[in-house]
Protein backbone atom coordinates (compact mmCIF):
# COMPACT_ATOMS: atom_id res chain seq x y z
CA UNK A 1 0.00 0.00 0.00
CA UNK A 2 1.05 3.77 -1.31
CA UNK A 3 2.27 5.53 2.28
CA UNK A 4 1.08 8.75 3.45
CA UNK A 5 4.52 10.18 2.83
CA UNK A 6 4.32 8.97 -1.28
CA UNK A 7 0.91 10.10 -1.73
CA UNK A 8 2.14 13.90 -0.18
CA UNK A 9 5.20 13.36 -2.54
CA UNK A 10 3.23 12.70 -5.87
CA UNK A 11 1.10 15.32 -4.83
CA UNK A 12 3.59 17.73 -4.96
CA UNK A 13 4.56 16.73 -8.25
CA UNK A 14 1.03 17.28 -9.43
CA UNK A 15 1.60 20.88 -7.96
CA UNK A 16 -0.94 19.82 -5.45
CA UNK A 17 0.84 21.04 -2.59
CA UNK A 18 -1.75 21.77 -0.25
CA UNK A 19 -2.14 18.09 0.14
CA UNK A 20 -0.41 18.21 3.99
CA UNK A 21 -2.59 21.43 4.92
CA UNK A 22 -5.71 18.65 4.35
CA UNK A 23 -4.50 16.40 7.52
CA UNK A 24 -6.28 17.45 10.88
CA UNK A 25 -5.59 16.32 14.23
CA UNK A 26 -7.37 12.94 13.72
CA UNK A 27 -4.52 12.88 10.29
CA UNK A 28 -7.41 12.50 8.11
CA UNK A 29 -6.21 13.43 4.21
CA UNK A 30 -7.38 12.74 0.64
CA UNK A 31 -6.42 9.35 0.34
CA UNK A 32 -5.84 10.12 -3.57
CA UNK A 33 -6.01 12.66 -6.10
CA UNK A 34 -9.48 13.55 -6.73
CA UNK A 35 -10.93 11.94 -10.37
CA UNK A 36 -12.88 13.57 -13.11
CA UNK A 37 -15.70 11.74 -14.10
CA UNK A 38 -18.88 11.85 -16.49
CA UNK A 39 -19.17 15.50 -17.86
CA UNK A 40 -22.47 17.81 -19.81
CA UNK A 41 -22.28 20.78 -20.80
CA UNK A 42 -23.81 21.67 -17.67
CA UNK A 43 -22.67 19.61 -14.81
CA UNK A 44 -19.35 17.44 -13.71
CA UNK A 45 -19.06 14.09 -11.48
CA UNK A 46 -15.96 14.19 -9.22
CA UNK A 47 -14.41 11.19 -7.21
CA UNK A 48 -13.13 12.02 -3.68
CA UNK A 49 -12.04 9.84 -0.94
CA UNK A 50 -10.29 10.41 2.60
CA UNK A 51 -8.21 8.23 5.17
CA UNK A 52 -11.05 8.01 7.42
CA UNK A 53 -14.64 9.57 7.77
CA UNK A 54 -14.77 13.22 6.87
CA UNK A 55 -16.96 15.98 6.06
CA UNK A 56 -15.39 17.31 2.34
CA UNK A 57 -16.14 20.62 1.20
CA UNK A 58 -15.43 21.24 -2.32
CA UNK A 59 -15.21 24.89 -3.73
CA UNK A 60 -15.21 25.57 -6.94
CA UNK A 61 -14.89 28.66 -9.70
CA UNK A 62 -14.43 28.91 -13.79
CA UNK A 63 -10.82 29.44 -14.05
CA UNK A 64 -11.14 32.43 -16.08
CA UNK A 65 -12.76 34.30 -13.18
CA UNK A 66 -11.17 37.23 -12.40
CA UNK A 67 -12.39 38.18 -8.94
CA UNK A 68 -12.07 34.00 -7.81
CA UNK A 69 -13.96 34.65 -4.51
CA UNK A 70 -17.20 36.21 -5.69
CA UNK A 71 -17.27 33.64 -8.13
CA UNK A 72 -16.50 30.57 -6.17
CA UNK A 73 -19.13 28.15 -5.41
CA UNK A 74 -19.02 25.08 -2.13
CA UNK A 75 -20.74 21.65 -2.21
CA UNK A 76 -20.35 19.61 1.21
CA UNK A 77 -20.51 15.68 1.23
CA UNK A 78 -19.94 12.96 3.92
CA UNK A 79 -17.63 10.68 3.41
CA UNK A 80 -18.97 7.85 5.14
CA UNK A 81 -17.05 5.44 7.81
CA UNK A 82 -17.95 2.20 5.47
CA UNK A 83 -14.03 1.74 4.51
CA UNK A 84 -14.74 3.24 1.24
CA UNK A 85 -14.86 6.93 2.80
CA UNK A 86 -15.20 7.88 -0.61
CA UNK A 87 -18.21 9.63 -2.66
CA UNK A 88 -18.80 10.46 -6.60
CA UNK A 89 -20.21 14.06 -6.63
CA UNK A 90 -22.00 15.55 -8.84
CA UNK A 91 -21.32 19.61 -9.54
CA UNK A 92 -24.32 20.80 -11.59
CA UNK A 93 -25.45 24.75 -12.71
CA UNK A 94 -21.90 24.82 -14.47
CA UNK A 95 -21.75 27.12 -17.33
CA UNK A 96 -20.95 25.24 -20.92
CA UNK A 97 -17.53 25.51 -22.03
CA UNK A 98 -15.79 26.11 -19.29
CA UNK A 99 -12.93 25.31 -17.37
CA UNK A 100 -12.98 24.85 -13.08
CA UNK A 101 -10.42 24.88 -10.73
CA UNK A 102 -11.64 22.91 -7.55
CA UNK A 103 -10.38 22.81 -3.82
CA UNK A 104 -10.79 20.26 -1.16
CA UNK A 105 -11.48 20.78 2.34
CA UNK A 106 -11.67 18.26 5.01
CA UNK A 107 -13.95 18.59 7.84
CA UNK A 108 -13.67 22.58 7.60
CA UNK A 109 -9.40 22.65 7.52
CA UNK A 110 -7.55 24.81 4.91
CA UNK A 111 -7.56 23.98 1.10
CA UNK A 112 -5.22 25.01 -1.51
CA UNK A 113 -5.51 24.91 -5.35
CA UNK A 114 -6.55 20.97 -6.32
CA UNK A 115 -7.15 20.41 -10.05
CA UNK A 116 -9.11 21.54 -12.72
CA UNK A 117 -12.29 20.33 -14.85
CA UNK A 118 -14.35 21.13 -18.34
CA UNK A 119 -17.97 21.09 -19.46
CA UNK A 120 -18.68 20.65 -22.78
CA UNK A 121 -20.32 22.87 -25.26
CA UNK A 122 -23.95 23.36 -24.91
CA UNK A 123 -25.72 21.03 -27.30
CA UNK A 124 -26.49 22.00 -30.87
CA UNK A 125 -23.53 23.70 -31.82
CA UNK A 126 -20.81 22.35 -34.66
CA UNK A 127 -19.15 19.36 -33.23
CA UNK A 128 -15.32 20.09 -32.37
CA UNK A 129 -12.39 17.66 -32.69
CA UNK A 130 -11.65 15.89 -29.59
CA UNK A 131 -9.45 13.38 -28.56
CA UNK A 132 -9.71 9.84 -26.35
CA UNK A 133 -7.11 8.20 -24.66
CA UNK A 134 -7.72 4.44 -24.23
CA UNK A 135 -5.72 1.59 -22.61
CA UNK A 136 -6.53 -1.51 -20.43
CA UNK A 137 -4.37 -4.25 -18.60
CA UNK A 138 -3.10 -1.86 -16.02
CA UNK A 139 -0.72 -4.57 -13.63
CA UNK A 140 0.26 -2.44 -11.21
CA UNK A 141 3.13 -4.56 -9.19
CA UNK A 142 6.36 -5.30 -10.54
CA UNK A 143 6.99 -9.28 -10.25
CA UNK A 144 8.41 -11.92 -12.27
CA UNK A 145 6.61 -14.76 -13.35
CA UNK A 146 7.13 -17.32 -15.96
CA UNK A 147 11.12 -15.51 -16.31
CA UNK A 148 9.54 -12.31 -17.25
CA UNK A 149 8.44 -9.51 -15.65
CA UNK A 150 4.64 -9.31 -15.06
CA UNK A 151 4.06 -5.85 -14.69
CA UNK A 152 6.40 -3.32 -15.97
CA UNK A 153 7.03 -0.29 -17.71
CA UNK A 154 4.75 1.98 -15.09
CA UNK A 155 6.04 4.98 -16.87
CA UNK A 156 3.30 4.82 -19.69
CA UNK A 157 1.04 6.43 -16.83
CA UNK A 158 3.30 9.39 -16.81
CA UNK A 159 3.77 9.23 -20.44
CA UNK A 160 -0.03 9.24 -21.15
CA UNK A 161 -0.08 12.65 -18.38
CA UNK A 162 2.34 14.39 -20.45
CA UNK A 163 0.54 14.19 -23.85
CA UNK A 164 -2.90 15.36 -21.87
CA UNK A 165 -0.92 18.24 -20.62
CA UNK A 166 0.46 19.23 -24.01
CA UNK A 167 -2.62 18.49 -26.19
CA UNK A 168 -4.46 20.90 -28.00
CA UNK A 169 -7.30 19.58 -28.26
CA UNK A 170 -10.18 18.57 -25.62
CA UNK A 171 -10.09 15.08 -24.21
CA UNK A 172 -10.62 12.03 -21.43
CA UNK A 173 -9.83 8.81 -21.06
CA UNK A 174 -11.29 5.28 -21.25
CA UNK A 175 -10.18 2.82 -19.27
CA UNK A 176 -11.04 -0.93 -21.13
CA UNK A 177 -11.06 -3.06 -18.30
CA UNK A 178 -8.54 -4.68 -15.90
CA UNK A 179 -7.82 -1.29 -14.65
CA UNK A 180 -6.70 -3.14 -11.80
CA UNK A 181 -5.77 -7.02 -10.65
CA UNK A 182 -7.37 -8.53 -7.76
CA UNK A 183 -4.68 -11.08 -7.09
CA UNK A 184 -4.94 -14.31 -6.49
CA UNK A 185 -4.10 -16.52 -3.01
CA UNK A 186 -0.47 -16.26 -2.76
CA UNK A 187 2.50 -18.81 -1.90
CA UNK A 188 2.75 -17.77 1.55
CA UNK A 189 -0.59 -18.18 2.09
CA UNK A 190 -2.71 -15.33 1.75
CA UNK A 191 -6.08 -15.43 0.43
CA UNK A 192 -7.17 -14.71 -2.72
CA UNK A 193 -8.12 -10.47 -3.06
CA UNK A 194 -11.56 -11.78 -4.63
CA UNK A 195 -12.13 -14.36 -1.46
CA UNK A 196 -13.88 -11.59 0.70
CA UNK A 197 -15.88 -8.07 0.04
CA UNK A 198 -13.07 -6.55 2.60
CA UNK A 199 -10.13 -7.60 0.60
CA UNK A 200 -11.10 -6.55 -2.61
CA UNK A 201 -11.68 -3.16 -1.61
CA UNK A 202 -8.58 -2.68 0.21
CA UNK A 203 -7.23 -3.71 -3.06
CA UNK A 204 -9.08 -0.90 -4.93
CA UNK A 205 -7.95 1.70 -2.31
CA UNK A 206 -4.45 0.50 -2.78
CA UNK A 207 -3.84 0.47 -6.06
CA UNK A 208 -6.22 4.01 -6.64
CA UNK A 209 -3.58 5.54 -4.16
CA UNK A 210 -0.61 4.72 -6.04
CA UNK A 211 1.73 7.40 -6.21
CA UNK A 212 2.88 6.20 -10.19
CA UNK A 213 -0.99 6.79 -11.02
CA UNK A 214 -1.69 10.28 -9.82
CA UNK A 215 -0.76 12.29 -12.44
CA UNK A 216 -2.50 10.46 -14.90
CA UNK A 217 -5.51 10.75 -12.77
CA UNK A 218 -5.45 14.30 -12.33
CA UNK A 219 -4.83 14.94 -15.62
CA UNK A 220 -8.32 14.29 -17.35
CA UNK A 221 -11.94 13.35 -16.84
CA UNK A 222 -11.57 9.43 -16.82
CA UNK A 223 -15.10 7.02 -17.68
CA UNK A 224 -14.02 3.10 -17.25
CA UNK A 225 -15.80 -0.03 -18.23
CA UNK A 226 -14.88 -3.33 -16.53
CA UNK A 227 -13.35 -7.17 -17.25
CA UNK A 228 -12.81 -9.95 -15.11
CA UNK A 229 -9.45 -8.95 -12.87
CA UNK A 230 -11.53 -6.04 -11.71
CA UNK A 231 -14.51 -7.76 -11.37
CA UNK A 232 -13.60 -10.88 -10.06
CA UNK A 233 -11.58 -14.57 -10.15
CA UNK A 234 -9.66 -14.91 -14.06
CA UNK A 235 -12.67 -15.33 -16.17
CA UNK A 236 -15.24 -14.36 -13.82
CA UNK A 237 -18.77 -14.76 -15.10
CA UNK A 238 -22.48 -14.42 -13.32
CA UNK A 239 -21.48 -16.70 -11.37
CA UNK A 240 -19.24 -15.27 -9.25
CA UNK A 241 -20.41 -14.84 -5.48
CA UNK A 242 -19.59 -11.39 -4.43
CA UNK A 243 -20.65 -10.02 -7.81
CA UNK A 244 -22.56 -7.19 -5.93
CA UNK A 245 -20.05 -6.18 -3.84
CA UNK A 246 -17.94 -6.31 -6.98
CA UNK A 247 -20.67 -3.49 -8.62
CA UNK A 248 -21.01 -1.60 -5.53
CA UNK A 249 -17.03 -1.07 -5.17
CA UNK A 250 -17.01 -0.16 -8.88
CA UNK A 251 -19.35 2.36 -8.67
CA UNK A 252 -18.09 3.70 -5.71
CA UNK A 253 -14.50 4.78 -7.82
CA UNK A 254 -15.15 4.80 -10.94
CA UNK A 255 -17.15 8.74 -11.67
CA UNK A 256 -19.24 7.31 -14.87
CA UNK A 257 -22.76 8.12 -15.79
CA UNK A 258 -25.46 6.35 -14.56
CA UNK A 259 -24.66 2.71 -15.05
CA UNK A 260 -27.60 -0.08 -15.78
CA UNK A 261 -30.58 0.07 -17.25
CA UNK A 262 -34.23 -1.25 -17.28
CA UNK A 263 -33.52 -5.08 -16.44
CA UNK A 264 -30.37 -4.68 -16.69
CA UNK A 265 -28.55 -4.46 -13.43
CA UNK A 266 -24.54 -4.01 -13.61
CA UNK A 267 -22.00 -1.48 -15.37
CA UNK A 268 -23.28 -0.67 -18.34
CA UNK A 269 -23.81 3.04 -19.16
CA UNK A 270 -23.99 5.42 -22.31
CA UNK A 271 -22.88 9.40 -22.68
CA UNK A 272 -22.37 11.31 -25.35
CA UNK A 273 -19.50 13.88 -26.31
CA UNK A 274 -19.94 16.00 -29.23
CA UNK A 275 -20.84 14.10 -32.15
CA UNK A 276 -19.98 10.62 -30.55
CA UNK A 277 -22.25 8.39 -28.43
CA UNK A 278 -20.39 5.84 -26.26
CA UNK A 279 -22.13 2.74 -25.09
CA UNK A 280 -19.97 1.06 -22.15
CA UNK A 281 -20.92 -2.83 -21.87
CA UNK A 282 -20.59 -4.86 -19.17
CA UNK A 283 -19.04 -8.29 -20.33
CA UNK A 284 -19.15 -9.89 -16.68
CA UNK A 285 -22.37 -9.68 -14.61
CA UNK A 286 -24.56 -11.51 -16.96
CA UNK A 287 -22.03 -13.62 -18.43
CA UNK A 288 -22.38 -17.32 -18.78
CA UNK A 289 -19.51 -19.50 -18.19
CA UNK A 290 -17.31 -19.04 -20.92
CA UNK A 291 -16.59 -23.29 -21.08
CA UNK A 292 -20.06 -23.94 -21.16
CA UNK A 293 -21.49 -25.66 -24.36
CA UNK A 294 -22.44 -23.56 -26.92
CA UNK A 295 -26.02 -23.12 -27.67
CA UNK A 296 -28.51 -20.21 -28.78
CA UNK A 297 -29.16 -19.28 -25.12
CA UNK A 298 -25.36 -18.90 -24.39
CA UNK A 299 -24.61 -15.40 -23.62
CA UNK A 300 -21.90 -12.77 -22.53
CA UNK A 301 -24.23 -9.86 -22.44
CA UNK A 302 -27.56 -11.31 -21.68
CA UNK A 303 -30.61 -10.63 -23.93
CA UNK A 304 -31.50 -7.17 -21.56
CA UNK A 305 -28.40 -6.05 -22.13
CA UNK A 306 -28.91 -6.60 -26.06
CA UNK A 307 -31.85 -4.72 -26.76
CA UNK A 308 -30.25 -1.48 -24.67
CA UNK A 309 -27.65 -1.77 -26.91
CA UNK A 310 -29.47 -2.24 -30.07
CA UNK A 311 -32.14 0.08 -29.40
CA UNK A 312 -29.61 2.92 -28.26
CA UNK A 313 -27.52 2.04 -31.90
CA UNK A 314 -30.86 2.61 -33.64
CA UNK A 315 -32.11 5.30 -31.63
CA UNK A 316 -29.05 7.15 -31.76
CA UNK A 317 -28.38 10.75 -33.70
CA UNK A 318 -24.60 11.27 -32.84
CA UNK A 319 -22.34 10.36 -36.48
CA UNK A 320 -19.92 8.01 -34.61
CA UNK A 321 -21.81 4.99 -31.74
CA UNK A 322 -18.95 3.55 -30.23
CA UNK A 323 -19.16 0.24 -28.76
CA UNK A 324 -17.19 -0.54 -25.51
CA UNK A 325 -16.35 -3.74 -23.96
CA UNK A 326 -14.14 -5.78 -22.13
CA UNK A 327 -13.64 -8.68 -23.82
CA UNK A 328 -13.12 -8.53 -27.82
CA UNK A 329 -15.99 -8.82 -30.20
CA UNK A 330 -14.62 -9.59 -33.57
CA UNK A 331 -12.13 -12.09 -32.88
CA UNK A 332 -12.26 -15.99 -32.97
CA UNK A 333 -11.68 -18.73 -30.87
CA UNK A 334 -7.87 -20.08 -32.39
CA UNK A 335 -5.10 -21.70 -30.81
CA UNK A 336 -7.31 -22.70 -27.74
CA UNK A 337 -8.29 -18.44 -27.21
CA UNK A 338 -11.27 -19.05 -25.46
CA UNK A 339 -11.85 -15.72 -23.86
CA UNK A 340 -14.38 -13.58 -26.49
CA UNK A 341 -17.29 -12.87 -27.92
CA UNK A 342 -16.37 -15.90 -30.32
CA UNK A 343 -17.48 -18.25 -27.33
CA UNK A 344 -21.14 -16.65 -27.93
CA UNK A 345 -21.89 -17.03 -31.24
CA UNK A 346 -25.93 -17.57 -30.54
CA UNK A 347 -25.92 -14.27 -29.05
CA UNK A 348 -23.04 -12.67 -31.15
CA UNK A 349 -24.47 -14.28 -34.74
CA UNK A 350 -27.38 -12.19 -34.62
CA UNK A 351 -26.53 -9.19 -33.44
CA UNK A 352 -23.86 -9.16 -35.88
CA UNK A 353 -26.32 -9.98 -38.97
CA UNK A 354 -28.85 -7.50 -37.39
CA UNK A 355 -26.59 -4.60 -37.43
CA UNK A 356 -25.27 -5.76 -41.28
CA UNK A 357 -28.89 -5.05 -41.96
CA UNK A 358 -29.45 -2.20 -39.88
CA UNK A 359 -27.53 0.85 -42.36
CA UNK A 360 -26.43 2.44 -39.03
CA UNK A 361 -23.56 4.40 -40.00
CA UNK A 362 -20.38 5.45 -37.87
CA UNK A 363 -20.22 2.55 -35.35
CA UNK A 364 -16.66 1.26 -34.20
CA UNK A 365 -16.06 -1.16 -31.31
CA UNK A 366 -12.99 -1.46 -28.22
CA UNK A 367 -11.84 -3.64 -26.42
CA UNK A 368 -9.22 -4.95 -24.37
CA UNK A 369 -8.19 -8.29 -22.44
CA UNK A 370 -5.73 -9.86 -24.53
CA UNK A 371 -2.00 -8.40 -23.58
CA UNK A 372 -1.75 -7.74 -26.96
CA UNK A 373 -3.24 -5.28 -29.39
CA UNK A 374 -5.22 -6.36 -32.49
CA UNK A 375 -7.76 -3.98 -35.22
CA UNK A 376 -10.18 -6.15 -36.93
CA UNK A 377 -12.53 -5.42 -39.64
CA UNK A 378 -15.86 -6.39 -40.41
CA UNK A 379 -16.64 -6.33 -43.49
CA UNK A 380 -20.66 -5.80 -44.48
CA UNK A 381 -21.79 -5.69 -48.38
CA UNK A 382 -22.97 -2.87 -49.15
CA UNK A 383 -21.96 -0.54 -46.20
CA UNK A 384 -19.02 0.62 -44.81
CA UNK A 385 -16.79 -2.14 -42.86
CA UNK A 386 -16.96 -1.82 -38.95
CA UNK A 387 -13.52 -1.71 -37.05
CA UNK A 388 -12.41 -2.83 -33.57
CA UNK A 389 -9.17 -1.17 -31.63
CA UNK A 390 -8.80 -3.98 -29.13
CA UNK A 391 -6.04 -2.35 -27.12
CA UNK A 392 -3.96 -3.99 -24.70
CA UNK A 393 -1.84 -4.08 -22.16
CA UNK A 394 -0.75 -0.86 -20.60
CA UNK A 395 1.56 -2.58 -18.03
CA UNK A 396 0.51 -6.54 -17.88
CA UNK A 397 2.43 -9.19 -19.53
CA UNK A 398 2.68 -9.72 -23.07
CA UNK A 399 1.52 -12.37 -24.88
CA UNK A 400 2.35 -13.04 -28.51
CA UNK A 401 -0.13 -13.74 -31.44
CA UNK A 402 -0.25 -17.68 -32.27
CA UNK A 403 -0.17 -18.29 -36.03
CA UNK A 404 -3.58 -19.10 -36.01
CA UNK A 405 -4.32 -16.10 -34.37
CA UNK A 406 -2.64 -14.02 -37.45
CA UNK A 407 -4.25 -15.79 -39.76
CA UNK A 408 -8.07 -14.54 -38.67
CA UNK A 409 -9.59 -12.66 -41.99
CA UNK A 410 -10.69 -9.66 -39.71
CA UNK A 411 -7.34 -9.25 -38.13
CA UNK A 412 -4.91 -6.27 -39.80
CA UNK A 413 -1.92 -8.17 -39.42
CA UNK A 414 0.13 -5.18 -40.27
CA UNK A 415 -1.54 -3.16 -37.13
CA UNK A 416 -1.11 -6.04 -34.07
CA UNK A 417 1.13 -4.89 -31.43
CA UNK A 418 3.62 -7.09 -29.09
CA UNK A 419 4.27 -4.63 -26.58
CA UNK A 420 3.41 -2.43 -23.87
CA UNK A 421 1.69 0.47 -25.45
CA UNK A 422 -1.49 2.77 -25.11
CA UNK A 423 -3.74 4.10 -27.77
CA UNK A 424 -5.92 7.48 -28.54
CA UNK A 425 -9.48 7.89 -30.91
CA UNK A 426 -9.51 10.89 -31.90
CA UNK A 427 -12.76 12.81 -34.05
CA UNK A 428 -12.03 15.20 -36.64
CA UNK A 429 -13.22 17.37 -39.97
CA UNK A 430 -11.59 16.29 -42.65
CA UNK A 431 -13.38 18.21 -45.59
CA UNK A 432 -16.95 17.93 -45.40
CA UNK A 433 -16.92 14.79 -43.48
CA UNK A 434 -16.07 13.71 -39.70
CA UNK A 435 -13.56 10.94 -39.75
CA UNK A 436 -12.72 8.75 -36.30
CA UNK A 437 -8.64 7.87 -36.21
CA UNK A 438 -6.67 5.47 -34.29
CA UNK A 439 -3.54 5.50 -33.14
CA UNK A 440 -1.17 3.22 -30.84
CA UNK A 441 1.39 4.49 -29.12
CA UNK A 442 4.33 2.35 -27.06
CA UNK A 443 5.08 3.17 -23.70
CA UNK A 444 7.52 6.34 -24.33
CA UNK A 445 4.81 8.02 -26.34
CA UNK A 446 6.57 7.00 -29.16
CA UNK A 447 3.78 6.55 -32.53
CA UNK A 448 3.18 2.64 -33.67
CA UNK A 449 0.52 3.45 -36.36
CA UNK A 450 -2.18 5.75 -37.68
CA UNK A 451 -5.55 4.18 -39.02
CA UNK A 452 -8.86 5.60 -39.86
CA UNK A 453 -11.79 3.39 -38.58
CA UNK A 454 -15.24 5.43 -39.45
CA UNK A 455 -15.79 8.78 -41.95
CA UNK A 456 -18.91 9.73 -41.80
């Protein structure tokens, strides 16, 4: 676990000095950089969490204002003694736009200068280029297993900071699952992170109070979907015991829109931004065993989770629907690659055939999961093909494409990555028309390749 004295020291590499000032006699202190969440044009959803129980206070003003005191407003909220001590707040009446700089108070003690925030434009308007960052696979130990290292290269978080800080144009990130590992029993004995509600979220306050993840953290609004190391045991389906505690720990981190739907209990959640519509899917708590024999009723997402998904796709007015899950939807089960939509097919068959037949224009898929990163193509007569940027790992272990893997007809050979590396989507004009580009990245910031995946 991340000591007081590293989270005070990353903290004052954020420029977040005020972090000691935050302690009171009880030594109650942000546990972690505030997070960014969901974001309108008129309101904001910020993470917090403390050491302990505490009363927050967070004040906030556009950071344009010139006289910062008449124009600062204050939102209190408890921080409750469940463990968590954490809350996701939501800062409406925000003027479209606009940039915030926040402070954070704990029970009533001085605040200095914290981090900053955006709305977007008010609706309606002529959609502006924006930028996503995107990685998944986030091991955040370093051991050696297998003669390799299994997590490694933990400077892609400050990497990924850097290019926030210097971009031009407006962005956040998406986290594509495994954003963390809940470890297994270990040699000496110690149970397995997933074994007990208590364990698992001392692992999320753990690794969320990393002092190697800060920046990163502070350096964007962040929306995150979900696979099966933060959800559960390797492979984790609906079967998994604690799958509530699982979704009530998620929620209680992660700042996204409101997740689930009408029958559909679990993660899933859709925003839009500009002239995109996101749809994040959850791949885990409706998920039937992934060994189980295949049939028509056999199902990752569930038949609930299918028609919000197909009747937000239809329903939809934004150019680009992007499609978010865990696990990868294009690929196919080779070389004994069992983990995928693949293992579906009576519930990925026809979705597939119904959106060939659907003329929705503009929709792309991610994913993550595999250690590797992969772009696939889907070709449909008569319609623009439909891409997936699986990207993967950000600081996992690698694992290397079989043969049989590289010889899938969807895969673009030419774009699979074997290393550690993160990615961006990024929405532009070109001419008259809006195109969605891709890009991978290795760990240094360093550019792997550029490839266009929707014009619309």
């Amino acid at each position: 676990m991340a000591t007081r004295r590293q989270v005070l020291q990353s903290a004052a590499l954020l420029g977040l000095g005020a972090w000691p000032a935050l302690a009171r006699a009880g030594s109650v202190a942000l546990a972690a950089v505030p997070v960014a969440g969901h974001f309108t044009h008129d309101a904001v959803r910020l993470w917090v969490q403390a050491t302990g129980e505490a009363r927050a206070t967070i004040a906030f003003r556009p950071e344009a204002a010139v006289a910062a005191s008449a124009a600062e407003r204050t939102v209190d909220v408890t921080l409750p003694g469940d463990r968590l001590h954490a809350a996701v707040v939501k800062l409406g009446g925000l003027e479209p736009d606009t940039a915030y700089r926040y402070r954070v108070s704990l029970d009533g003690g001085a605040a200095g200068e914290h981090g900053r925030f955006r709305t977007s434009p008010a609706p309606g308007g002529t959609p502006r280029d924006f930028r996503v960052y995107l990685g998944s696979c986030a091991y955040t130990e370093t051991q050696t297993r297998g003669g390799s290292p299994y997590g490694d290269e933990m400077h892609v978080f400050d990497t990924m900071a850097a290019q926030m800080g210097a971009d031009r144009l407006p962005h956040f990130m998406l986290w594509l699952g495994d954003n963390l590992y809940l470890r297994n029993a270990s040699r000496t004995g110690a149970p397995a992170d997933w074994s007990s509600a208590a364990l698992m979220q001392a692992r999320y306050r753990d690794v969320r109070a990393l002092p190697f993840l800060q920046k990163l953290l502070a350096a964007t609004h962040h929306y995150a979907i979900w696979d099966d190391h933060d959800y559960g045991p390797n492979n984790a389906d609906r079967h998994f015991a604690l799958k509530d505690e699982s979704l009530r720990l998620f929620g209680g981190y992660w700042p996204n829109p409101d997740m689930g739907a009408s029958g559909v209990p679990g993660t899933c959640a859709r925003f839009r931004q500009e002239d995109a519509e996101f749809f994040l899917l959850d791949s885990r708590f409706h998920r039937d065993p992934e060994k189980a024999p295949a049939d028509a009723t056999k199902a990752m997402f569930g038949e609930a989770q299918m028609r919000w998904l197909r009747d937000g796709l239809a329903k939809s007015k934004a150019a680009f629907k992007v499609v978010c899950s865990g696990s990868q939807l294009l690929s196919r089960n080779a070389n004994g690659v069992t983990s995928g939509w693949h293992s579906y097919e009576g519930e990925r068959a026809p979705f597939l055939a119904w959106l060939a037949g659907s003329g929705i224009p503009g929709v792309i898929f991610l994913s993550g999961d595999r250690h590797n990163t992969q772009v696939f193509r889907l070709d449909i007569e008569g319609a623009a093909p439909v891409h997936e940027f699986s990207c993967s790992p950000l600081t996992s272990k690698l694992a290397a494409l079989s043969d049989a893997e590289r010889a899938n007809p969807r895969l673009l050979a030419p774009l699979a990555v074997e290393k550690r590396n993160f990615g961006t989507l990024e929405f532009a004009r070109l001419g008259g028309r809006r195109v969605a580009t891709a890009r991978c990245l290795d760990t240094r910031g360093e550019p792997l390749w550029t490839q266009a995946l929707a014009t619309v």
